[in-house]
PDB file of N, CA and C in Angstrom:
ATOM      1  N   UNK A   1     100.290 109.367 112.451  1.00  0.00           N
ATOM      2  CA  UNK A   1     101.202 109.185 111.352  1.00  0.00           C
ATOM      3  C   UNK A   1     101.820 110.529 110.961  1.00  0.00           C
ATOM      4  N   UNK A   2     100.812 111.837 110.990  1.00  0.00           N
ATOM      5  CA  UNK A   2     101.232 113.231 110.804  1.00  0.00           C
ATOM      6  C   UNK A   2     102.796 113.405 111.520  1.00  0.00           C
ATOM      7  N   UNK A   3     102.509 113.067 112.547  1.00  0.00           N
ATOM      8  CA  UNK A   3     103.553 113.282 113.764  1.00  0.00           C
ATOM      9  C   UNK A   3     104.506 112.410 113.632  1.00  0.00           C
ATOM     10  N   UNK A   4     104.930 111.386 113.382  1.00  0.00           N
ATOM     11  CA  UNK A   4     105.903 110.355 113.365  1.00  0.00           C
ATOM     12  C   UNK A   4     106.605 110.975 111.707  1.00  0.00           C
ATOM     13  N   UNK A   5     106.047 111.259 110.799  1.00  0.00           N
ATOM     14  CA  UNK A   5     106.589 111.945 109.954  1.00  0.00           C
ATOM     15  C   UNK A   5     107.711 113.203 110.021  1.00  0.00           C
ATOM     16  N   UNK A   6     106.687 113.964 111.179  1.00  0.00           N
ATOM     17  CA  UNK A   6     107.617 115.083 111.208  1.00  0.00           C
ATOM     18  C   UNK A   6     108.712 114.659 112.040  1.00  0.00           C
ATOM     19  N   UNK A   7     108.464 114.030 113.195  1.00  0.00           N
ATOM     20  CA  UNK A   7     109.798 113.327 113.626  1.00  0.00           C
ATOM     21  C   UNK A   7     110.855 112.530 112.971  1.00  0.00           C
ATOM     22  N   UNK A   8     110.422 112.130 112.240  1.00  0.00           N
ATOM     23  CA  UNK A   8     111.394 111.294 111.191  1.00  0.00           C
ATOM     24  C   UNK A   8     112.200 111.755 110.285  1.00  0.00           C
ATOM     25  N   UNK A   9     111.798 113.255 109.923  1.00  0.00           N
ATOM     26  CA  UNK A   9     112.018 114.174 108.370  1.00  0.00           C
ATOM     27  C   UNK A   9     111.685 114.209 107.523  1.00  0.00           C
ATOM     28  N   UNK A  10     110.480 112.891 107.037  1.00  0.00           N
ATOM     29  CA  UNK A  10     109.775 112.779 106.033  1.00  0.00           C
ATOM     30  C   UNK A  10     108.723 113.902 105.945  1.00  0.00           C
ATOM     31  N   UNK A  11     108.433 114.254 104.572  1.00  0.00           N
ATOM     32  CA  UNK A  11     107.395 115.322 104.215  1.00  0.00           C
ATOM     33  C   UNK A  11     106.108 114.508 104.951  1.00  0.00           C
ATOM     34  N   UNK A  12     105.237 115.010 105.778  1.00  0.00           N
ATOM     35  CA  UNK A  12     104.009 114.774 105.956  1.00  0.00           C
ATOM     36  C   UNK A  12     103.278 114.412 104.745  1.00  0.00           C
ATOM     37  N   UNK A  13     101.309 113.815 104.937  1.00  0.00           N
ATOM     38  CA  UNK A  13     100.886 113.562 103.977  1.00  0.00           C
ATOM     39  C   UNK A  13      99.234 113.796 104.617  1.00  0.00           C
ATOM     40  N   UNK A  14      98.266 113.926 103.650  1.00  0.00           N
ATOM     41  CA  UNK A  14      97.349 114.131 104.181  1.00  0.00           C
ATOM     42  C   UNK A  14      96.560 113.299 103.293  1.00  0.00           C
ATOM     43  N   UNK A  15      95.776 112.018 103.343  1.00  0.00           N
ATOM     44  CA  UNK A  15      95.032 111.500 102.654  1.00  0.00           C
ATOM     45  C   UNK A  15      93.135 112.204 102.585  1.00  0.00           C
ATOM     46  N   UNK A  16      93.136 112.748 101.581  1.00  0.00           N
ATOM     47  CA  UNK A  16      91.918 112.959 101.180  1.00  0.00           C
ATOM     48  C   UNK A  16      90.450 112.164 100.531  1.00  0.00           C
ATOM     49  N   UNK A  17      89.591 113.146 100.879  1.00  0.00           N
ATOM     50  CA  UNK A  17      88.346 111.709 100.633  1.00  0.00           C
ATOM     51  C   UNK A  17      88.869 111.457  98.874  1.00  0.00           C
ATOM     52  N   UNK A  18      89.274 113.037  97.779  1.00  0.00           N
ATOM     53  CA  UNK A  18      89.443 112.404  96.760  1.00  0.00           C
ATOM     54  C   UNK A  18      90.715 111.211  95.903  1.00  0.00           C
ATOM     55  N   UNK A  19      91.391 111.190  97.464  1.00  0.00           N
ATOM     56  CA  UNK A  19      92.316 110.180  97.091  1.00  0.00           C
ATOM     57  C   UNK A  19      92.267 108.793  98.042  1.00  0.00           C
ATOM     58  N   UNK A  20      90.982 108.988  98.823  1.00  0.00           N
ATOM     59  CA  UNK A  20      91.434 107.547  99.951  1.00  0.00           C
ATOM     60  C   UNK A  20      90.959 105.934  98.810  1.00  0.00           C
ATOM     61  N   UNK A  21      90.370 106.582  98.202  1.00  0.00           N
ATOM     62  CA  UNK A  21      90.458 104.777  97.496  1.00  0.00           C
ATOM     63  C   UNK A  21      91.693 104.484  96.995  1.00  0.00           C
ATOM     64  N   UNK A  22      92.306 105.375  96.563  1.00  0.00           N
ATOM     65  CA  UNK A  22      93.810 104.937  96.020  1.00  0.00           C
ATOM     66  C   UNK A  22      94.484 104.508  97.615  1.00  0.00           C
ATOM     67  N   UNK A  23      94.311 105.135  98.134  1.00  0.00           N
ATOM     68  CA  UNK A  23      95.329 104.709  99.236  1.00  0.00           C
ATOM     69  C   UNK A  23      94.785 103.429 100.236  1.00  0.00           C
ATOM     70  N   UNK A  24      93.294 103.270 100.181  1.00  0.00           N
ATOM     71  CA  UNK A  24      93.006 101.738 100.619  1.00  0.00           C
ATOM     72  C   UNK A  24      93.295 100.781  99.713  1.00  0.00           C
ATOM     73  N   UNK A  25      93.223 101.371  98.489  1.00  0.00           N
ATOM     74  CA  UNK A  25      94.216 100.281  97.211  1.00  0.00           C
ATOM     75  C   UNK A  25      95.130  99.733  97.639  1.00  0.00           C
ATOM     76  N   UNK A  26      96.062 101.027  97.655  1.00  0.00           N
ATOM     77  CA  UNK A  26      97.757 101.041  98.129  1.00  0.00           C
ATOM     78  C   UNK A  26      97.819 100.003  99.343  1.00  0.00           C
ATOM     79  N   UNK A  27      96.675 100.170 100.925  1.00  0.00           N
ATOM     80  CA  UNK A  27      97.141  99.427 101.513  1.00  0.00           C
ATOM     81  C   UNK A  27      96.552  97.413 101.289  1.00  0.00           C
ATOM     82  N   UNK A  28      95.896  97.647  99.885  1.00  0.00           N
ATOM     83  CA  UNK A  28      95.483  96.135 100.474  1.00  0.00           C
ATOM     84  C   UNK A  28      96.420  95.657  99.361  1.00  0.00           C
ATOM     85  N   UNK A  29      97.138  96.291  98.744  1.00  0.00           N
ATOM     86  CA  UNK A  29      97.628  95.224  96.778  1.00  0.00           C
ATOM     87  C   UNK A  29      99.063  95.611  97.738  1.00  0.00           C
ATOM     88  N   UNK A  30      99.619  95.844  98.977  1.00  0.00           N
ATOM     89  CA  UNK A  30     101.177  96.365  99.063  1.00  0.00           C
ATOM     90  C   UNK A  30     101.796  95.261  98.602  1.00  0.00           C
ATOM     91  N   UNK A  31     101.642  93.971  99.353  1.00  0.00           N
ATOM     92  CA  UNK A  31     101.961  92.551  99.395  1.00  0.00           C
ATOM     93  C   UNK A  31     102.756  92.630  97.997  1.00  0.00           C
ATOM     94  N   UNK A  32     101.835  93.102  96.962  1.00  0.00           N
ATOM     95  CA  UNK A  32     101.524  92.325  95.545  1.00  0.00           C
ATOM     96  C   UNK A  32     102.466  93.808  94.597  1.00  0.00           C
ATOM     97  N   UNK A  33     101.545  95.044  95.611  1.00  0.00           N
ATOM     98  CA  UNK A  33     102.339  95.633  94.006  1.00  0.00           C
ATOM     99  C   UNK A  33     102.432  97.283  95.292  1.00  0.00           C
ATOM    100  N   UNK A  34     103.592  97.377  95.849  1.00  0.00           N
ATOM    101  CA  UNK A  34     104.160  98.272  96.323  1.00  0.00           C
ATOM    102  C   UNK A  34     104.143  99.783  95.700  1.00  0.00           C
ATOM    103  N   UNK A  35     104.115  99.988  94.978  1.00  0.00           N
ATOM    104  CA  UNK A  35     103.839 100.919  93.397  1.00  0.00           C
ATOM    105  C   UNK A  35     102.551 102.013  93.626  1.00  0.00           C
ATOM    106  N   UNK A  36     101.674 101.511  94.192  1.00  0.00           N
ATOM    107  CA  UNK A  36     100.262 101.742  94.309  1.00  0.00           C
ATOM    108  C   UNK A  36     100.429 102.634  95.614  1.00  0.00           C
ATOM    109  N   UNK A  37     100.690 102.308  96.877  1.00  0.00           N
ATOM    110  CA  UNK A  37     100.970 103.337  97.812  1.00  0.00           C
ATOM    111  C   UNK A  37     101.842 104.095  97.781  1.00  0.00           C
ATOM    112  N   UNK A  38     103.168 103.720  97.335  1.00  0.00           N
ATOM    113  CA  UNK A  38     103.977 104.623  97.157  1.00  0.00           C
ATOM    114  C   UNK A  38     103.581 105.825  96.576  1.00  0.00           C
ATOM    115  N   UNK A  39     103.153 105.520  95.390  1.00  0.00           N
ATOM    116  CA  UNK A  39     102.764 106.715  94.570  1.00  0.00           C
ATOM    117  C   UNK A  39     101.839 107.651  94.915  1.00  0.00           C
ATOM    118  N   UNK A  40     100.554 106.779  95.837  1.00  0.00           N
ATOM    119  CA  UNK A  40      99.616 107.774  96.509  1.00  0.00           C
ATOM    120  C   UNK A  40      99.818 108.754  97.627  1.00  0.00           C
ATOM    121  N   UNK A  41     101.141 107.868  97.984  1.00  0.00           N
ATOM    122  CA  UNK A  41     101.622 108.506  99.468  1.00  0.00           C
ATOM    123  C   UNK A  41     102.375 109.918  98.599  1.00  0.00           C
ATOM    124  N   UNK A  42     103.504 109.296  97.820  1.00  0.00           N
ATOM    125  CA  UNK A  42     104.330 110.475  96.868  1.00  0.00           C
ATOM    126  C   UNK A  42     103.447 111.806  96.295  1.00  0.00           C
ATOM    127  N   UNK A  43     102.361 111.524  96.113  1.00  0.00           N
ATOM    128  CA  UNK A  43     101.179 112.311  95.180  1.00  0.00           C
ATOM    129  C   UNK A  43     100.946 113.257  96.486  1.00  0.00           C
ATOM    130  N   UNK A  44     100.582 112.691  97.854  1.00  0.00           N
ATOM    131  CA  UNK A  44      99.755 113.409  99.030  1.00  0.00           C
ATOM    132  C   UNK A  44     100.646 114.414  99.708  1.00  0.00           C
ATOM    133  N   UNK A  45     102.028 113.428  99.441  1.00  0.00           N
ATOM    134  CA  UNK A  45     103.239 114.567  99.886  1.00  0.00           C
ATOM    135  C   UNK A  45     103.658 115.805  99.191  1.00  0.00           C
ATOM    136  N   UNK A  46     103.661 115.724  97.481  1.00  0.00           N
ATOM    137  CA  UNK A  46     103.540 116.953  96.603  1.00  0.00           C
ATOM    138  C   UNK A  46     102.849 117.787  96.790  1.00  0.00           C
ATOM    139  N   UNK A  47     101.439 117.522  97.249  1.00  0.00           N
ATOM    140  CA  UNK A  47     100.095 118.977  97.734  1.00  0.00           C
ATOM    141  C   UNK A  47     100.553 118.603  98.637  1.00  0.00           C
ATOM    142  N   UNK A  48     100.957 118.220  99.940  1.00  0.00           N
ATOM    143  CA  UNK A  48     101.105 118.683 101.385  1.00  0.00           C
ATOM    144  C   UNK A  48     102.521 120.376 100.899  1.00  0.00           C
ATOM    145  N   UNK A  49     103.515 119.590 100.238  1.00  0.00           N
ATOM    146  CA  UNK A  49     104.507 120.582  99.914  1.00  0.00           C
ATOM    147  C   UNK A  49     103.917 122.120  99.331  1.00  0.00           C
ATOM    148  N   UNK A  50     103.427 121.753  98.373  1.00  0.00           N
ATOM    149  CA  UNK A  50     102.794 123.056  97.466  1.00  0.00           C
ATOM    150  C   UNK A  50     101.865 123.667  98.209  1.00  0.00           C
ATOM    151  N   UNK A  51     100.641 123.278  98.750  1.00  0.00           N
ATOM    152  CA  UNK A  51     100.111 123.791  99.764  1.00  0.00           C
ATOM    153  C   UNK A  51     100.319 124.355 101.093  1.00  0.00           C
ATOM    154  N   UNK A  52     101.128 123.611 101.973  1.00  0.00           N
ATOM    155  CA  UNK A  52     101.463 123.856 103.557  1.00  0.00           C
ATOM    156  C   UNK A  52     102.190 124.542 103.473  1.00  0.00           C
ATOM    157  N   UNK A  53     103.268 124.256 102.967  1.00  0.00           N
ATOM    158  CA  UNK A  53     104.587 124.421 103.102  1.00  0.00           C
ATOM    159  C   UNK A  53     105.188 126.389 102.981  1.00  0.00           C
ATOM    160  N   UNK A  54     104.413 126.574 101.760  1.00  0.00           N
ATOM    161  CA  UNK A  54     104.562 128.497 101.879  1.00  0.00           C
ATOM    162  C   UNK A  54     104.208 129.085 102.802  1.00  0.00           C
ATOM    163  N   UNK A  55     102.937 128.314 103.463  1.00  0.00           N
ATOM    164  CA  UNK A  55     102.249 128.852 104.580  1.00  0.00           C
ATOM    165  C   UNK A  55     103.561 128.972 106.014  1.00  0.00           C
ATOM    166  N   UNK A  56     104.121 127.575 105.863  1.00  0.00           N
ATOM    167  CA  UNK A  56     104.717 127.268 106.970  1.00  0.00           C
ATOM    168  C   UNK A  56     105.860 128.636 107.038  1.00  0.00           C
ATOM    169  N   UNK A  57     106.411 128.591 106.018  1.00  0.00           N
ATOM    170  CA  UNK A  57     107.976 129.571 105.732  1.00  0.00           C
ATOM    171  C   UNK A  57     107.208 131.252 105.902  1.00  0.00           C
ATOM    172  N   UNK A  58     105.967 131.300 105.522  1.00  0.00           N
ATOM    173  CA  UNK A  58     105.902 132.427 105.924  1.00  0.00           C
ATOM    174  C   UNK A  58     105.655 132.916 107.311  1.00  0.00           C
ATOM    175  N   UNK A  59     105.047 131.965 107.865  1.00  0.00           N
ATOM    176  CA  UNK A  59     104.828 132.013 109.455  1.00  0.00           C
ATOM    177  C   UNK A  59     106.313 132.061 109.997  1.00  0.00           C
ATOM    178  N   UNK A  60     107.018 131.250 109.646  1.00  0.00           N
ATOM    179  CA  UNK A  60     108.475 131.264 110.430  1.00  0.00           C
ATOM    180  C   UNK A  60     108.822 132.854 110.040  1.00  0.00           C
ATOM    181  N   UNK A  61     108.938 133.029 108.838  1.00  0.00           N
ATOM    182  CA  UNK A  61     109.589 134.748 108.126  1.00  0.00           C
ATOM    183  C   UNK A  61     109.224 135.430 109.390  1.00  0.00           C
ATOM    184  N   UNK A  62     107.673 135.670 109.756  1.00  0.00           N
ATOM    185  CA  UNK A  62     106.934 136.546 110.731  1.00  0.00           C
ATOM    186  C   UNK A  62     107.540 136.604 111.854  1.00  0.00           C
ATOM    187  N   UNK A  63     107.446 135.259 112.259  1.00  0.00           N
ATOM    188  CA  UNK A  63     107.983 134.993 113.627  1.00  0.00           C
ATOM    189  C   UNK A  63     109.091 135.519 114.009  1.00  0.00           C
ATOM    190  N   UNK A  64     110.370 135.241 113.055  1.00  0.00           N
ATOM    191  CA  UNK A  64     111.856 135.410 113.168  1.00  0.00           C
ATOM    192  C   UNK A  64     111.834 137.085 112.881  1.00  0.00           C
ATOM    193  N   UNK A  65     111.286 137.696 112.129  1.00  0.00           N
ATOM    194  CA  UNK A  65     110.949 139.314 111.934  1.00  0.00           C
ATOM    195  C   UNK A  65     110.107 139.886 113.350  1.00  0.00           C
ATOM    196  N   UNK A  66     109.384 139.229 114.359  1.00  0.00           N
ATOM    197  CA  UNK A  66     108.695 139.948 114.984  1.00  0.00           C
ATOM    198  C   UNK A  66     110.000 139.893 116.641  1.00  0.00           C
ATOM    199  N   UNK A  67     110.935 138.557 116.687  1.00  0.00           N
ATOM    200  CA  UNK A  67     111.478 138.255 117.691  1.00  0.00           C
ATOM    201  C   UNK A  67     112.634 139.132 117.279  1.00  0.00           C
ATOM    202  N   UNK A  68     113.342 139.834 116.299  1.00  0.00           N
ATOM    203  CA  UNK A  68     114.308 140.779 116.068  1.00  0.00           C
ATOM    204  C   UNK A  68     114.093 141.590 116.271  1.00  0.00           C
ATOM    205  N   UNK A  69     112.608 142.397 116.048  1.00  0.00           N
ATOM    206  CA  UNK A  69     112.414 143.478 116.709  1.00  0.00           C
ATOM    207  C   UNK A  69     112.279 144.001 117.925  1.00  0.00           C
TER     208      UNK A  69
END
């Protein structure tokens, strides 16, 4: 799913043990109440952003600074 994300353009997501009951929620109530994954998925994508994401831009910074030189 990591991977089909990044292919797609969607922010990745990483379900954690302190969020997988919400997200086995999310997948058994979808039918009924769509609301519930969305939001867990939306929630997993905010810390994937805030977390990964500086990491990622600084690795690229490096990269693109080490191939100019």
């Amino acid at each position: 799913m990591f991977k089909e994300c990044l292919r797609s353009g969607i922010t990745p997501f990483i379900i954690t043990e302190n969020i997988r009951l919400y997200y086995i929620r999310g997948l058994r109530e979808y039918a009924n109440v769509t609301g519930y994954l969305e939001d867990t998925c939306g929630f997993a994508q905010d810390r994937f952003e805030a977390t990964y994401m500086p990491m990622a831009q600084e690795f690229m910074r490096v990269l693109r600074d080490t191939r100019s030189s």
